[in-house]
PDB file of N, CA and C in Angstrom:
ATOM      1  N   UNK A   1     -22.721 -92.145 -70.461  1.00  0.00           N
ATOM      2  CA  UNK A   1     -21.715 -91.285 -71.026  1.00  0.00           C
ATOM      3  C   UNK A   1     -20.949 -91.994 -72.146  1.00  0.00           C
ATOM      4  N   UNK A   2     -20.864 -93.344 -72.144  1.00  0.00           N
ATOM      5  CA  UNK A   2     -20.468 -93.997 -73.076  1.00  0.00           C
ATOM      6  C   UNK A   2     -20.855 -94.348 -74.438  1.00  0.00           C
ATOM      7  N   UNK A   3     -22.240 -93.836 -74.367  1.00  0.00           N
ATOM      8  CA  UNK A   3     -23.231 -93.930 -75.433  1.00  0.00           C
ATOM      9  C   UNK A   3     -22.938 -92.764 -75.745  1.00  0.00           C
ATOM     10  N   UNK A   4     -22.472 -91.714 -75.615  1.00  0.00           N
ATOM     11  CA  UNK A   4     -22.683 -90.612 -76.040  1.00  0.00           C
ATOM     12  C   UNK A   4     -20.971 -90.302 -76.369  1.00  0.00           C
ATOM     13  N   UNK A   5     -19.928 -91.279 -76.543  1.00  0.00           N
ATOM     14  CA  UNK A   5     -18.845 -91.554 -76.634  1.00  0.00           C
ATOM     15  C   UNK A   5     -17.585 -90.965 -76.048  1.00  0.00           C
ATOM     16  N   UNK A   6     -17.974 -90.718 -74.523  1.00  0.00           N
ATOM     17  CA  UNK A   6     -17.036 -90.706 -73.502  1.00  0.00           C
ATOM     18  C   UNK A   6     -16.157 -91.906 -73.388  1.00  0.00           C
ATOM     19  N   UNK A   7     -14.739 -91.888 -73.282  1.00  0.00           N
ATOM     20  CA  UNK A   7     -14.050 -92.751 -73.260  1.00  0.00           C
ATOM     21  C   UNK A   7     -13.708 -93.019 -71.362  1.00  0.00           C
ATOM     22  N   UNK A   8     -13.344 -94.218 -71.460  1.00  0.00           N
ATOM     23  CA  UNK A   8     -12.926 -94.688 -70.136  1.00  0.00           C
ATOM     24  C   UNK A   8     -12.109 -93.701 -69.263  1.00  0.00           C
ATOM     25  N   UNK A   9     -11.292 -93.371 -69.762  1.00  0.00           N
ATOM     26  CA  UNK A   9     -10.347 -91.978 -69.065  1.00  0.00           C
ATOM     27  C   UNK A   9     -11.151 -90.721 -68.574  1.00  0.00           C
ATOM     28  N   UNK A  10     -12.063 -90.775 -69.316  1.00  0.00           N
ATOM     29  CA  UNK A  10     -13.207 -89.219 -69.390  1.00  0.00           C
ATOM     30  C   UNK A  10     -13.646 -89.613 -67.608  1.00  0.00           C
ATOM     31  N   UNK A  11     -14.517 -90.726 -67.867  1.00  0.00           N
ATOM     32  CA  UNK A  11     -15.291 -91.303 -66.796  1.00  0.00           C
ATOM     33  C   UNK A  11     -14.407 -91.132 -65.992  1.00  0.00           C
ATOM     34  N   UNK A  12     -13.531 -92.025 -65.608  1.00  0.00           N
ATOM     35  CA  UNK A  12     -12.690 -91.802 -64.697  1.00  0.00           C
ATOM     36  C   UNK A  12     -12.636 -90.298 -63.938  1.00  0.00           C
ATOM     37  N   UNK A  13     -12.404 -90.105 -64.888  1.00  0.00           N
ATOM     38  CA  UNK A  13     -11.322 -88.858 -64.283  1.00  0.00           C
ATOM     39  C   UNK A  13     -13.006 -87.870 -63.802  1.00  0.00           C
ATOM     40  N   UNK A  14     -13.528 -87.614 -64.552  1.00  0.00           N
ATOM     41  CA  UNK A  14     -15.424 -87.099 -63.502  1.00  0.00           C
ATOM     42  C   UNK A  14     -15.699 -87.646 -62.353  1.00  0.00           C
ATOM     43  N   UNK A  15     -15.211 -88.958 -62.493  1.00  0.00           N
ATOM     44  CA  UNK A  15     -15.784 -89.594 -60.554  1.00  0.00           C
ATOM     45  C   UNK A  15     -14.576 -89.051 -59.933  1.00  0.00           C
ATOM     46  N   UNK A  16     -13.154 -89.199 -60.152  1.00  0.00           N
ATOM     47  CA  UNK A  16     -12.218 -88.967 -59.133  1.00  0.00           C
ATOM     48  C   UNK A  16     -12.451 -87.660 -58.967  1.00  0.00           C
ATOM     49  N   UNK A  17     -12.813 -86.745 -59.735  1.00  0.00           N
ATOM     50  CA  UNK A  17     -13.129 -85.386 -59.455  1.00  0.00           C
ATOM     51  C   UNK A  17     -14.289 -85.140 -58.609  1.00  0.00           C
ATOM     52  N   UNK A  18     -15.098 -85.381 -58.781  1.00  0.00           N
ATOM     53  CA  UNK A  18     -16.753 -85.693 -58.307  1.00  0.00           C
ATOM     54  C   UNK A  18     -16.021 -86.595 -56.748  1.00  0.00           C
ATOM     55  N   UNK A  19     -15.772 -87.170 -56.656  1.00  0.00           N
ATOM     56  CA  UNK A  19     -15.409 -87.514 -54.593  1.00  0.00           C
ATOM     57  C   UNK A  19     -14.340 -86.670 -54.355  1.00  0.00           C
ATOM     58  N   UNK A  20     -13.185 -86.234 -54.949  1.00  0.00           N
ATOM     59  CA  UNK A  20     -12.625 -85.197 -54.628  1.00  0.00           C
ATOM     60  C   UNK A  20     -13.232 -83.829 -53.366  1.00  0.00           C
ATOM     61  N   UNK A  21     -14.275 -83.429 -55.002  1.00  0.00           N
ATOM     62  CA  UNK A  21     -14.882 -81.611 -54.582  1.00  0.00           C
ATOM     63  C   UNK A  21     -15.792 -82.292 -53.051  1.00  0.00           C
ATOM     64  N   UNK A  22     -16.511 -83.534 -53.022  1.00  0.00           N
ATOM     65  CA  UNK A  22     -17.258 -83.911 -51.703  1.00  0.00           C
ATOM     66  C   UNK A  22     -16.270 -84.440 -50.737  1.00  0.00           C
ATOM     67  N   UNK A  23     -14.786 -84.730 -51.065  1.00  0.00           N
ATOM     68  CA  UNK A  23     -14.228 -84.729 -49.557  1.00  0.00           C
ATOM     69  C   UNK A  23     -13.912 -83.466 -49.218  1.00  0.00           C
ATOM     70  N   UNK A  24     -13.517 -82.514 -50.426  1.00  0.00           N
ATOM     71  CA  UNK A  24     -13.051 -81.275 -49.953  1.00  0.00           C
ATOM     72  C   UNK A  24     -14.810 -79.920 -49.597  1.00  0.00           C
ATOM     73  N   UNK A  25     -15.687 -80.691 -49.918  1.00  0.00           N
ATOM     74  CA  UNK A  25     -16.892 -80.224 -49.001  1.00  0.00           C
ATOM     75  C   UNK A  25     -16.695 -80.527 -47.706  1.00  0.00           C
ATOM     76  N   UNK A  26     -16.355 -82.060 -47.544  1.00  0.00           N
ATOM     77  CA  UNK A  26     -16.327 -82.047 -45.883  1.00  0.00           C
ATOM     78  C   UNK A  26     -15.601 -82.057 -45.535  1.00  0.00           C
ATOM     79  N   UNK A  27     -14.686 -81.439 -45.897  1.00  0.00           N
ATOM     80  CA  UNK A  27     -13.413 -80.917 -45.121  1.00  0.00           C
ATOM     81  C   UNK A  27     -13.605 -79.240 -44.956  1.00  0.00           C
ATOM     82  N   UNK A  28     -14.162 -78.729 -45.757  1.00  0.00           N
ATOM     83  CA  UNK A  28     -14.519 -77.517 -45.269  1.00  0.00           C
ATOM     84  C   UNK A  28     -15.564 -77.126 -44.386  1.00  0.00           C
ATOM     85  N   UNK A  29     -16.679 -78.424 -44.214  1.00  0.00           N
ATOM     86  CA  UNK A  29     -17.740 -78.172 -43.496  1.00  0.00           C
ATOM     87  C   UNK A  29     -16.708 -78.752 -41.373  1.00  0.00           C
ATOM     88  N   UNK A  30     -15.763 -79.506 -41.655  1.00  0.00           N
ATOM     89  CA  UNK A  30     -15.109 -79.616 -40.518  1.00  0.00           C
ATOM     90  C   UNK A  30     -14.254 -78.722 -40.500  1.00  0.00           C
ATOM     91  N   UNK A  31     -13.820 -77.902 -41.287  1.00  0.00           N
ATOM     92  CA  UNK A  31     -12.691 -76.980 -40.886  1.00  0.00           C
ATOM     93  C   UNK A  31     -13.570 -75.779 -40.169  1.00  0.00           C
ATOM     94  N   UNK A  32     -14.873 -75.870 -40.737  1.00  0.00           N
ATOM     95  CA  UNK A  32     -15.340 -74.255 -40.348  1.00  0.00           C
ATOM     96  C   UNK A  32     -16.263 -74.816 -38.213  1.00  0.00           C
ATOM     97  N   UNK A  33     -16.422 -76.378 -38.733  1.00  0.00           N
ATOM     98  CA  UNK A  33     -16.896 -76.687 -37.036  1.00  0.00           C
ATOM     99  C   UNK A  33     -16.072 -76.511 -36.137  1.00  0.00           C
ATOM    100  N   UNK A  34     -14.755 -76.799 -37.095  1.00  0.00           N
ATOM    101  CA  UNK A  34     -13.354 -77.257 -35.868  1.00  0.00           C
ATOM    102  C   UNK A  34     -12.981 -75.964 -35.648  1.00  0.00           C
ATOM    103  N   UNK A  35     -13.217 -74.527 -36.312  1.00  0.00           N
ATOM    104  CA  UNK A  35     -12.470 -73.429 -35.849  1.00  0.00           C
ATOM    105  C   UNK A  35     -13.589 -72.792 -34.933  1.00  0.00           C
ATOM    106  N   UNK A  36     -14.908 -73.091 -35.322  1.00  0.00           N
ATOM    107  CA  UNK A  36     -16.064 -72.558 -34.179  1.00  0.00           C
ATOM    108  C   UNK A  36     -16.180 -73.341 -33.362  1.00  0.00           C
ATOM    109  N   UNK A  37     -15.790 -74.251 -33.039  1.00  0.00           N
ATOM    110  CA  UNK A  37     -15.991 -74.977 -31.848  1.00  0.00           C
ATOM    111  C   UNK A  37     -14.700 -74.442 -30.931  1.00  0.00           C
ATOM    112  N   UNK A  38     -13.558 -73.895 -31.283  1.00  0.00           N
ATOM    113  CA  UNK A  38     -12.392 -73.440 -30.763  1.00  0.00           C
ATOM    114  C   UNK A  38     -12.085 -71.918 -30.366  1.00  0.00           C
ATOM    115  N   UNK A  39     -12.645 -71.859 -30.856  1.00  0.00           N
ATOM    116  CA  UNK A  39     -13.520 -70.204 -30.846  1.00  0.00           C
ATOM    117  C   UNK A  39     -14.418 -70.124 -29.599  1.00  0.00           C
ATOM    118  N   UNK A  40     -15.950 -71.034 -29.676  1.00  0.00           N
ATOM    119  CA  UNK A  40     -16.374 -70.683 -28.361  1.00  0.00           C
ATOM    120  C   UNK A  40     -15.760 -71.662 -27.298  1.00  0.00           C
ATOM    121  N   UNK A  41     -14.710 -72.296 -27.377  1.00  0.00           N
ATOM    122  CA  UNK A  41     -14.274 -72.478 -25.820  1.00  0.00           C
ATOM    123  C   UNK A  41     -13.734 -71.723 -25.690  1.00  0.00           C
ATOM    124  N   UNK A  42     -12.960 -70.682 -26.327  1.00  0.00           N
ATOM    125  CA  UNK A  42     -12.042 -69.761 -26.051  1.00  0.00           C
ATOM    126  C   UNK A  42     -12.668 -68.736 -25.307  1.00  0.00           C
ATOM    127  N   UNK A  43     -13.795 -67.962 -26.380  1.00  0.00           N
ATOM    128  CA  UNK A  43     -14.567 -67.480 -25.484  1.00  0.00           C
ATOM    129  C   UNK A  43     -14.771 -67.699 -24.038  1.00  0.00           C
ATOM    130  N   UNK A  44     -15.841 -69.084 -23.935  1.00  0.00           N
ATOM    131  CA  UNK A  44     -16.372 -69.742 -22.532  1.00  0.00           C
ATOM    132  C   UNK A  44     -15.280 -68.909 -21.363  1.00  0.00           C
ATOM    133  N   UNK A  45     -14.022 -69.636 -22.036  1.00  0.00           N
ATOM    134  CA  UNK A  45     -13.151 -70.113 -20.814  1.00  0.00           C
ATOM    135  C   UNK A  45     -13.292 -68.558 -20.761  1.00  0.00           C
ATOM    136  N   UNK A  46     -13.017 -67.783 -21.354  1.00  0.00           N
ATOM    137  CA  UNK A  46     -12.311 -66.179 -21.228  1.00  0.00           C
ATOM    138  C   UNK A  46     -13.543 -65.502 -20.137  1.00  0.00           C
ATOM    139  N   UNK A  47     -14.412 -65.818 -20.542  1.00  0.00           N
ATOM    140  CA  UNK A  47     -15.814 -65.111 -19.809  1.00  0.00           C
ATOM    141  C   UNK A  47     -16.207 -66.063 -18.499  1.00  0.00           C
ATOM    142  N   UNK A  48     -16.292 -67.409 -18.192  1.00  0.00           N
ATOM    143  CA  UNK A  48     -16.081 -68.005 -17.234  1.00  0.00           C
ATOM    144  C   UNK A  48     -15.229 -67.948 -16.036  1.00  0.00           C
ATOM    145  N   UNK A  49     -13.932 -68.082 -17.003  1.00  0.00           N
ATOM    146  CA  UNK A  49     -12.542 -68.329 -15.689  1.00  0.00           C
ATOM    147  C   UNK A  49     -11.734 -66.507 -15.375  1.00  0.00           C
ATOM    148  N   UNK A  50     -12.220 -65.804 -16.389  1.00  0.00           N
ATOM    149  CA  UNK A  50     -11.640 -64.787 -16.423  1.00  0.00           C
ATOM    150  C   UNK A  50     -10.567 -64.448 -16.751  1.00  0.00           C
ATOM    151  N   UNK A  51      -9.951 -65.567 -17.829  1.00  0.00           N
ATOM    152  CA  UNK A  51      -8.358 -65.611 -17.807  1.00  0.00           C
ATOM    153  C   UNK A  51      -8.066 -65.527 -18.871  1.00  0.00           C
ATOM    154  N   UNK A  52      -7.040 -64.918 -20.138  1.00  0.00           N
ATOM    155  CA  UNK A  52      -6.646 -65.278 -21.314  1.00  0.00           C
ATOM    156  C   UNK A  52      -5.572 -66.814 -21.770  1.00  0.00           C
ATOM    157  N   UNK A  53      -5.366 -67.717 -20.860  1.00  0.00           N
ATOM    158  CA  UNK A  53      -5.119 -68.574 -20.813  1.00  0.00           C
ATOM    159  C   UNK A  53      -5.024 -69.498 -21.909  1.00  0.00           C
ATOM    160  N   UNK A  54      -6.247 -69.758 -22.187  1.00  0.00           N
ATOM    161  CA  UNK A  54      -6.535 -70.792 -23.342  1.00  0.00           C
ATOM    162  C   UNK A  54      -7.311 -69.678 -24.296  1.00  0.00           C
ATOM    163  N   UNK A  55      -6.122 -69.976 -25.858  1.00  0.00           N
ATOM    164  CA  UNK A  55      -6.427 -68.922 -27.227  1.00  0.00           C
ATOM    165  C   UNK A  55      -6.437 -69.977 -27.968  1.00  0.00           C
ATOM    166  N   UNK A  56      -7.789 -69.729 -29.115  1.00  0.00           N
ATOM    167  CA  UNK A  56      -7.542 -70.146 -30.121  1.00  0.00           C
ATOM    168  C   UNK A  56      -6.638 -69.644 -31.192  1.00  0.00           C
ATOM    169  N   UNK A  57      -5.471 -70.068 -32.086  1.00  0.00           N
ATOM    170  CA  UNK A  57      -4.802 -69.753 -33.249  1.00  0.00           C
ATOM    171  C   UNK A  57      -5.151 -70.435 -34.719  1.00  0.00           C
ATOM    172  N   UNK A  58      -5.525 -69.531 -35.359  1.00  0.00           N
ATOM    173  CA  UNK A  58      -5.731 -69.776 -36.833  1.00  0.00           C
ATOM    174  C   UNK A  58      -4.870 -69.576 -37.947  1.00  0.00           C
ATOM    175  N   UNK A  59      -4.138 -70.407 -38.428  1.00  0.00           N
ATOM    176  CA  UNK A  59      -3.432 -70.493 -39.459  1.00  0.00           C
ATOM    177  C   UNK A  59      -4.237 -70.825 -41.223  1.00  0.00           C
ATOM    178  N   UNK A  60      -3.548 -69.536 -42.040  1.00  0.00           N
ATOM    179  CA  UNK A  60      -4.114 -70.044 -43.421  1.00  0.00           C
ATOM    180  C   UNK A  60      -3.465 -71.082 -43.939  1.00  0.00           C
ATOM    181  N   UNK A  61      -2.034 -71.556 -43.349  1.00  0.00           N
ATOM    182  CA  UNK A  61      -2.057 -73.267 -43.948  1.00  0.00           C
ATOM    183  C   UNK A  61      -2.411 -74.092 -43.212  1.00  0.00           C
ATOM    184  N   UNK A  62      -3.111 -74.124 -42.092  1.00  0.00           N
ATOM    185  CA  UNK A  62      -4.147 -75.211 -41.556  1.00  0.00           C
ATOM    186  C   UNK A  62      -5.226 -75.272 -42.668  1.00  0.00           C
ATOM    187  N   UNK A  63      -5.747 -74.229 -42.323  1.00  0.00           N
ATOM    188  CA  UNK A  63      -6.741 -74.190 -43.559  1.00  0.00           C
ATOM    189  C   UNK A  63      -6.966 -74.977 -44.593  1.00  0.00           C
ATOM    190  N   UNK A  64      -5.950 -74.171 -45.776  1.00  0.00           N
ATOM    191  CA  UNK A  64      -5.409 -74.607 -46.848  1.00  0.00           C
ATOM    192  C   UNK A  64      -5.217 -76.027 -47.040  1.00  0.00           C
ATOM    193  N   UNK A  65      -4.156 -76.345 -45.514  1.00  0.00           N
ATOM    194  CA  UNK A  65      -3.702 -78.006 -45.692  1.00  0.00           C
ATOM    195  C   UNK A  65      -5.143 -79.084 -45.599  1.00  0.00           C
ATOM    196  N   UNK A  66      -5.694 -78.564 -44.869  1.00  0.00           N
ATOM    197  CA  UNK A  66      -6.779 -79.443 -44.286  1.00  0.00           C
ATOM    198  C   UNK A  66      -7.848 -79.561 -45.578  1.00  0.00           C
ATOM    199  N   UNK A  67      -8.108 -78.561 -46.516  1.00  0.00           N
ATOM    200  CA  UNK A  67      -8.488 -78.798 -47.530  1.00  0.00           C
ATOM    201  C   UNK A  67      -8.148 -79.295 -48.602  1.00  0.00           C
ATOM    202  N   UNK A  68      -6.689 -79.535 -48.769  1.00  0.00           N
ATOM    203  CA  UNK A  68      -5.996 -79.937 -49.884  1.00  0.00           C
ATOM    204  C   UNK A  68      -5.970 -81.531 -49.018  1.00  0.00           C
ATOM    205  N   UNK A  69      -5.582 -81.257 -47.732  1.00  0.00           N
ATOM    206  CA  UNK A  69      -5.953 -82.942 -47.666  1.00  0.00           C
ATOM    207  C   UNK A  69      -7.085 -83.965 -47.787  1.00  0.00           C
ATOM    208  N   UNK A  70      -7.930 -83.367 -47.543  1.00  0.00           N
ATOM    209  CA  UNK A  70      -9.421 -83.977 -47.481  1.00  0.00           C
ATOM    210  C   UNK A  70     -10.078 -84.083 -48.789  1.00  0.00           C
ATOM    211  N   UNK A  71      -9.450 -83.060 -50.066  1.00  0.00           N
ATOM    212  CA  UNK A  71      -9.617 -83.359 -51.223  1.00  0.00           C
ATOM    213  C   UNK A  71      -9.022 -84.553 -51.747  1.00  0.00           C
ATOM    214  N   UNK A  72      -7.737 -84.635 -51.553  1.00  0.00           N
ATOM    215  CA  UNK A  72      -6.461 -85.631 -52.186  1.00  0.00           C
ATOM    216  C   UNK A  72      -7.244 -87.207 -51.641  1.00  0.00           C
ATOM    217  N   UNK A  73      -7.327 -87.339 -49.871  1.00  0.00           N
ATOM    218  CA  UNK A  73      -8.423 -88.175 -49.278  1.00  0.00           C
ATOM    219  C   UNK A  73      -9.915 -88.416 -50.240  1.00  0.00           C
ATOM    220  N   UNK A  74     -10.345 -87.789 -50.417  1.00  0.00           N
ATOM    221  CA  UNK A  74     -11.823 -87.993 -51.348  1.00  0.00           C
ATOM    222  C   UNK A  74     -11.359 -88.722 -52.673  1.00  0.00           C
ATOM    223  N   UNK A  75     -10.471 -88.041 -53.139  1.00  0.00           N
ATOM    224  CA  UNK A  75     -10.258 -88.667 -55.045  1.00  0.00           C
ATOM    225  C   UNK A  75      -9.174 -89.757 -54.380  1.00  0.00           C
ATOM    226  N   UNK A  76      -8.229 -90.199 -53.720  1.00  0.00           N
ATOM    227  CA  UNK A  76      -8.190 -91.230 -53.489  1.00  0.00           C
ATOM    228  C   UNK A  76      -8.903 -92.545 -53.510  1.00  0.00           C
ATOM    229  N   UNK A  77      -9.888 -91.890 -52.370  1.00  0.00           N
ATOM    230  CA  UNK A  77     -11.164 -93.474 -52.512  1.00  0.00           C
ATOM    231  C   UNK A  77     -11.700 -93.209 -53.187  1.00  0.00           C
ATOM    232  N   UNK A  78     -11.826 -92.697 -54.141  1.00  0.00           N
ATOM    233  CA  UNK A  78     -13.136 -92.186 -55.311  1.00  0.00           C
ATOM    234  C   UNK A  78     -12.554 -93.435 -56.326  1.00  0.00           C
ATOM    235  N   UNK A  79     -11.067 -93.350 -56.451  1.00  0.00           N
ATOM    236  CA  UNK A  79     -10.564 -94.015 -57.669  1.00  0.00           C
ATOM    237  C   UNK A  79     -11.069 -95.375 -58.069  1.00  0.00           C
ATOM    238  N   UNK A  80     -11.525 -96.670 -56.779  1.00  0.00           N
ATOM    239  CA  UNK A  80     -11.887 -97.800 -57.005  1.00  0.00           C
ATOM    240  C   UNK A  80     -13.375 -97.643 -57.916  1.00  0.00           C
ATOM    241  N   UNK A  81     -14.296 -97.018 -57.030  1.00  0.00           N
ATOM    242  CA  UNK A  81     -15.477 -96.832 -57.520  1.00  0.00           C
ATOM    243  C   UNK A  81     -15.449 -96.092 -58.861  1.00  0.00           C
ATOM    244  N   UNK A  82     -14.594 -95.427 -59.301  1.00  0.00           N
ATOM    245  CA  UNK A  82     -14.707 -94.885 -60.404  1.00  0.00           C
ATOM    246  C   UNK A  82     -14.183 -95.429 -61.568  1.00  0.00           C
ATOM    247  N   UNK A  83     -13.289 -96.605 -61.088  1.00  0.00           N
ATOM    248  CA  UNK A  83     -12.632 -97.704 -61.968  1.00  0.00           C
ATOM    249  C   UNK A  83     -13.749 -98.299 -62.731  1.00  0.00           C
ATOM    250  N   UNK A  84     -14.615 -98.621 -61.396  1.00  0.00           N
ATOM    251  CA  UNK A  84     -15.507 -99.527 -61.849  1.00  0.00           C
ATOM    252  C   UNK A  84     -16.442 -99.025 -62.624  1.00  0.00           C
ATOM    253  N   UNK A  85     -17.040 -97.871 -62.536  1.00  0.00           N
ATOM    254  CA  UNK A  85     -17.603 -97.348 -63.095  1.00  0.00           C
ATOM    255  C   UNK A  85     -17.393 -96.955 -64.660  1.00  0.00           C
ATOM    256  N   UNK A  86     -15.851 -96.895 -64.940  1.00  0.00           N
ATOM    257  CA  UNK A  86     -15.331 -96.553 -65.973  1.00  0.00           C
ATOM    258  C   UNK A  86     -15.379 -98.085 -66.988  1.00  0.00           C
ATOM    259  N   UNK A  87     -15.315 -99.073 -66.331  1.00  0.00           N
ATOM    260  CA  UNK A  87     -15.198-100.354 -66.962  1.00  0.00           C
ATOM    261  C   UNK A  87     -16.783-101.230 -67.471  1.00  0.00           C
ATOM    262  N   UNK A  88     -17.575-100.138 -66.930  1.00  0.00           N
ATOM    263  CA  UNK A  88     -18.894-100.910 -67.395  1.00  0.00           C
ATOM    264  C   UNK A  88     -19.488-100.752 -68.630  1.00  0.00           C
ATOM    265  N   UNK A  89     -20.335-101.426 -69.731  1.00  0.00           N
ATOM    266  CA  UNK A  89     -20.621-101.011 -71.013  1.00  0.00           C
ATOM    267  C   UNK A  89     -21.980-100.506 -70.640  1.00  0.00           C
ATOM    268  N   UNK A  90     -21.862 -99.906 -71.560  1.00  0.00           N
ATOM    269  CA  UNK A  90     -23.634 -98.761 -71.557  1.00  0.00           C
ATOM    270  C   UNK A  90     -24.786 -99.914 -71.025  1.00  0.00           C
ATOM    271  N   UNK A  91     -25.088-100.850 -71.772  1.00  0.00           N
ATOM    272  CA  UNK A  91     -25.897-101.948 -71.585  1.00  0.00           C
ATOM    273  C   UNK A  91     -26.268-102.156 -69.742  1.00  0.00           C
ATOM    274  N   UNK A  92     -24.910-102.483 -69.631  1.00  0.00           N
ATOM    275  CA  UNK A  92     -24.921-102.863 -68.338  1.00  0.00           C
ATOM    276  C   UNK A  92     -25.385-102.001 -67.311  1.00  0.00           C
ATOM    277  N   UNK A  93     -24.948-100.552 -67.635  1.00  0.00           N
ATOM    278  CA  UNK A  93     -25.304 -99.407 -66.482  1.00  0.00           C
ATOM    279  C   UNK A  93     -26.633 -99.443 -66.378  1.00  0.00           C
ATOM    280  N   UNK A  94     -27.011 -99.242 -67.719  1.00  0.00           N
ATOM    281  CA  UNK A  94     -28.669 -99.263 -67.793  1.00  0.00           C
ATOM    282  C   UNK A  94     -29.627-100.310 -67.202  1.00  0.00           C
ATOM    283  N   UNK A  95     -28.729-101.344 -67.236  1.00  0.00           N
ATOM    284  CA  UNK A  95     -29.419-102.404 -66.505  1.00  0.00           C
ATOM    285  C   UNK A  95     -29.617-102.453 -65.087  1.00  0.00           C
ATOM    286  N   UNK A  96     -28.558-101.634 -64.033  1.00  0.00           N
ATOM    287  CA  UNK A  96     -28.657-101.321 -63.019  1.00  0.00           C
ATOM    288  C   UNK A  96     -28.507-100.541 -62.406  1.00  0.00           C
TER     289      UNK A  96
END
């Protein structure tokens, strides 16, 4: 990208974005296990024990939060690797 005269900031800022959208992939791929997995115990128990006892509750700022956190989490650690990435000369990438 540097050959093609992307500046250091450019780079940057594509990787912190780029681990970002993949923490906030797996944060959505756990938000959607963690609400179906809560879901069928709810079920279980309801059809098992016969009782309304144990409910699952779904909130849209669980949701929301859990994705905005797991994004903020991703471009966090993204930033070292993307430092580095930002600091290398064309030469060098190519070399490895």
């Amino acid at each position: 990208m540097k050959s093609i005269g992307a500046q250091n900031k450019d780079i940057l800022l594509i990787f912190v974005i780029e681990s970002g959208l993949l923490g906030a992939i797996g944060g959505l791929i756990g938000v959607v296990l963690g609400f179906g997995l809560s879901f069928s115990v709810e079920v279980i128990a309801k059809n098992l024990l016969g009782t309304n006892l144990i409910g699952a509750y779904f909130s849209y700022s669980l949701f929301f939060g859990a994705l905005i956190f797991s994004f903020l989490i991703g471009a966090l650690f993204g930033v070292m690797p993307a430092r580095q990435a930002a600091s290398l000369q064309p030469v060098d990438a190519l070399r490895k």
